[in-house]
Protein backbone atom coordinates (compact mmCIF):
# COMPACT_ATOMS: atom_id res chain seq x y z
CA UNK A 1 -4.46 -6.27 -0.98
CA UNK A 2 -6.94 -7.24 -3.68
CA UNK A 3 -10.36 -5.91 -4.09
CA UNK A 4 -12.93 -7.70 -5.39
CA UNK A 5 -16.40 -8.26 -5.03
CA UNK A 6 -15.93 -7.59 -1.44
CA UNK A 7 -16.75 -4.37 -1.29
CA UNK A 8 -15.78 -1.51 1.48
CA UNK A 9 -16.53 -3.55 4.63
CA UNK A 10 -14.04 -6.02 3.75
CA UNK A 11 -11.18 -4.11 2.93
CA UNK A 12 -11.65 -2.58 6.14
CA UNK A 13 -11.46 -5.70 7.49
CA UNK A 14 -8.61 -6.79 5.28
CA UNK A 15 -6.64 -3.70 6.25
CA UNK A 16 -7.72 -3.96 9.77
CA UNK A 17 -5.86 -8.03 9.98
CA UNK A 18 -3.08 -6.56 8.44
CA UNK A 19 -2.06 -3.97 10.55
CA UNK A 20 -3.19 -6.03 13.58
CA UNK A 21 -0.38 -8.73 12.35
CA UNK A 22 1.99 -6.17 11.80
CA UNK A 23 1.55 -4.69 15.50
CA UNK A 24 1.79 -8.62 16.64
CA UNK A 25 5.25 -9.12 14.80
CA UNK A 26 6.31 -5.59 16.37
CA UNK A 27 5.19 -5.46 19.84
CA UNK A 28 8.10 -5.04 21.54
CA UNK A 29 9.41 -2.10 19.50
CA UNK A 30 6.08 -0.11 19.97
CA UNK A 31 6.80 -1.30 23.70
CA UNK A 32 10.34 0.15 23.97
CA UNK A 33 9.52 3.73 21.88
CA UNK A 34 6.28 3.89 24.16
CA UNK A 35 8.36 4.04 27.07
CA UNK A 36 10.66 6.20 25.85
CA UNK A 37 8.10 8.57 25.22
CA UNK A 38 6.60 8.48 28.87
CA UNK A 39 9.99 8.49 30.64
CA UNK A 40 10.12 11.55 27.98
CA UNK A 41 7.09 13.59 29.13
CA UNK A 42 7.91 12.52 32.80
CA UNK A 43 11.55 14.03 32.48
CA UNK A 44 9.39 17.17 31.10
CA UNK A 45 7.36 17.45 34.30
CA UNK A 46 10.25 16.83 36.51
CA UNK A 47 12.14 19.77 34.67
CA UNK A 48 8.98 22.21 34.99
CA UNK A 49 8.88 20.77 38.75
CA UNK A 50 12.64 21.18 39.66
CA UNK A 51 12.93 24.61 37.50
CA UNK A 52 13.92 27.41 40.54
CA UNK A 53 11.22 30.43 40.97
CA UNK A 54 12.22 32.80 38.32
CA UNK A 55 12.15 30.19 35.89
CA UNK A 56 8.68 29.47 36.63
CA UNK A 57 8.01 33.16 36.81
CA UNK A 58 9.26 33.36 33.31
CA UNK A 59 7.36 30.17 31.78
CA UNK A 60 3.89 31.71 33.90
CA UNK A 61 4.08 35.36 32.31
CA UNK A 62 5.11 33.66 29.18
CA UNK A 63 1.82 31.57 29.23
CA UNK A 64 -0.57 34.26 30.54
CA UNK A 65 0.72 36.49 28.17
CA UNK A 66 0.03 33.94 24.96
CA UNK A 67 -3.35 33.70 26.63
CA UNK A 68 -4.12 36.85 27.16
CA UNK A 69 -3.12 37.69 23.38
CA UNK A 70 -5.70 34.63 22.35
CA UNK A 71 -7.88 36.56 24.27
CA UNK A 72 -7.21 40.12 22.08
CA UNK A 73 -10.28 40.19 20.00
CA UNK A 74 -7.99 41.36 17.11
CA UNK A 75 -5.77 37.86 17.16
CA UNK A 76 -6.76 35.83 14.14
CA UNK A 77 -5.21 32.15 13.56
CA UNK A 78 -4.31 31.49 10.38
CA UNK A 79 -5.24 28.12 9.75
CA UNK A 80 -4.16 27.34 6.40
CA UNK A 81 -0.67 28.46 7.19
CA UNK A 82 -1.12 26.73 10.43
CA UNK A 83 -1.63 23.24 8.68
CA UNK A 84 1.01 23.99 5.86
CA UNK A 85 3.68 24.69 8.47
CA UNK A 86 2.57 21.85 10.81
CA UNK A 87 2.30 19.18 7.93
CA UNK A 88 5.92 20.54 6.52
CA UNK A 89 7.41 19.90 10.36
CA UNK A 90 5.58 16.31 10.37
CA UNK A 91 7.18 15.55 7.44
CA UNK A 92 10.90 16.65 7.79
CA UNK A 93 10.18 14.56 10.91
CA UNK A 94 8.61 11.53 9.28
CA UNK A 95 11.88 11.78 6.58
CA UNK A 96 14.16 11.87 9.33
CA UNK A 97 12.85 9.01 11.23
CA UNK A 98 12.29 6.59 7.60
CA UNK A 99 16.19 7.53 6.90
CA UNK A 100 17.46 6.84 10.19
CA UNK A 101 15.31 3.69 10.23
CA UNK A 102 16.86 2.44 7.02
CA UNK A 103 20.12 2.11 9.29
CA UNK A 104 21.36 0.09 11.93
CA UNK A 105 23.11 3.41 12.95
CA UNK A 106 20.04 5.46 12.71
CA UNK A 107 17.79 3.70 15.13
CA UNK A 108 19.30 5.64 17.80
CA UNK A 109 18.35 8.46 16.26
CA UNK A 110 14.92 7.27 16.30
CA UNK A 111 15.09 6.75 20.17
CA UNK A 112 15.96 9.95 20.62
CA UNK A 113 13.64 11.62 18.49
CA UNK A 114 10.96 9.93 19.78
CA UNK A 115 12.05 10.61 23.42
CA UNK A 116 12.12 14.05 22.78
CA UNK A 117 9.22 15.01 21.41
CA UNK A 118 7.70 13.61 24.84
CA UNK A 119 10.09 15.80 26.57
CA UNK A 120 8.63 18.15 24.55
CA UNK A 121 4.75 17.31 25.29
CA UNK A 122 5.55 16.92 29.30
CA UNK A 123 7.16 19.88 29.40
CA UNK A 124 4.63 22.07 27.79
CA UNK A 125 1.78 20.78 29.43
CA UNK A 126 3.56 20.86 32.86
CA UNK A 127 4.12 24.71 32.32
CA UNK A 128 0.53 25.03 31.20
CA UNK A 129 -0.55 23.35 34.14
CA UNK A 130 1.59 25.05 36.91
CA UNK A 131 1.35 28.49 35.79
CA UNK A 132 -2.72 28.41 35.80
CA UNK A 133 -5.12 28.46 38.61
CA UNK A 134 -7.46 25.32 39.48
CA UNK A 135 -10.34 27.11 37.81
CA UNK A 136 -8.35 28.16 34.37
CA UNK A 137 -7.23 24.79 34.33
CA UNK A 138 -10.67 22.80 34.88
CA UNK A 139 -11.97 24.93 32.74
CA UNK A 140 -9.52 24.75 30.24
CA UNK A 141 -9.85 20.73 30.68
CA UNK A 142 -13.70 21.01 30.15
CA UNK A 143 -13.11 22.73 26.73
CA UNK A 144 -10.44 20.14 25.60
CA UNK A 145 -12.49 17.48 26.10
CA UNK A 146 -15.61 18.88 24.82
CA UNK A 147 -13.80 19.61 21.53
CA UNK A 148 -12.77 16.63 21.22
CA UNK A 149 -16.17 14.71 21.47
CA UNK A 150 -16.72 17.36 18.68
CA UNK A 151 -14.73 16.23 16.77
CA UNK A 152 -14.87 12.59 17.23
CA UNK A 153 -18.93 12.99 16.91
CA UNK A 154 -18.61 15.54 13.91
CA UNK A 155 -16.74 13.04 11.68
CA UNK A 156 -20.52 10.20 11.58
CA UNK A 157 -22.70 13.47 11.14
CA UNK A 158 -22.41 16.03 8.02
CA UNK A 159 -21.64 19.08 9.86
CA UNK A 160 -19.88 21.82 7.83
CA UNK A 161 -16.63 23.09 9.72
């Protein structure tokens, strides 16, 4: 990529045609990993689903007690360790998948990876889901969504976080 007299709108633009060509010259592999990772969060849902009562009993009081500990006025997130542990999982991950990727042998690996961190996401949000009322969970859904117009609105105005 060169910059020149361009300035930022056109290396935006620049960067923008490249990684539109790359997803061109790719589409069927984003095709094939994104439906590994729905038939991976559908297997999750079908698990939670299938699962016999006391497993749901389990994965409820497991869920209403992690809220109800959110809840505990004296439960404090610590968001610096938070991100450092998160980014250090993202990146073992990342390594994994750029290794394995390097390989003809790996890209199974990939597959799998890939299918089961939407195992992984179905799964979790199934057992949310199930063990919560229809009020929790609208609610609940209310609150995701409004953070995230936060957040997406937050990033085009200077607000201090």
């Amino acid at each position: 990529m060169r910059l020149d007299n361009k300035g930022k709108s056109g290396c935006v633009v620049e960067c923008r045609s490249v990684l539109l060509q790359h997803i061109h010259a790719n589409i069927k592999d984003y095709l094939v990993l994104s439906i590994l990772f729905i038939m991976g969060v559908m297997l999750g849902v079908v698990l939670i689903n299938n699962s016999n009562e006391e497993s749901q009993k389990e994965i409820s009081g497991y869920v209403n007690s992690f809220i109800d500990s959110i809840k505990d006025e004296k439960f404090e997130i610590d968001k610096t360790r938070l991100i450092k542990v998160s980014i250090a999982n993202n990146l073992k991950l990342v390594g994994i998948i750029w290794i394995a990727g390097t390989t003809v042998i790996g890209m199974p690996l990939i597959f799998i990876i890939i299918a089961y961190k939407g195992l992984c996401l179905g799964y979790t949000v199934s057992a949310i889901i199930s063990s919560l009322g229809i009020w929790k969970r609208s609610c609940i859904f209310i609150i995701i969504i409004a953070f995230t117009e936060y957040n997406n609105y937050s990033s085009y105005i200077n607000v201090k976080r």
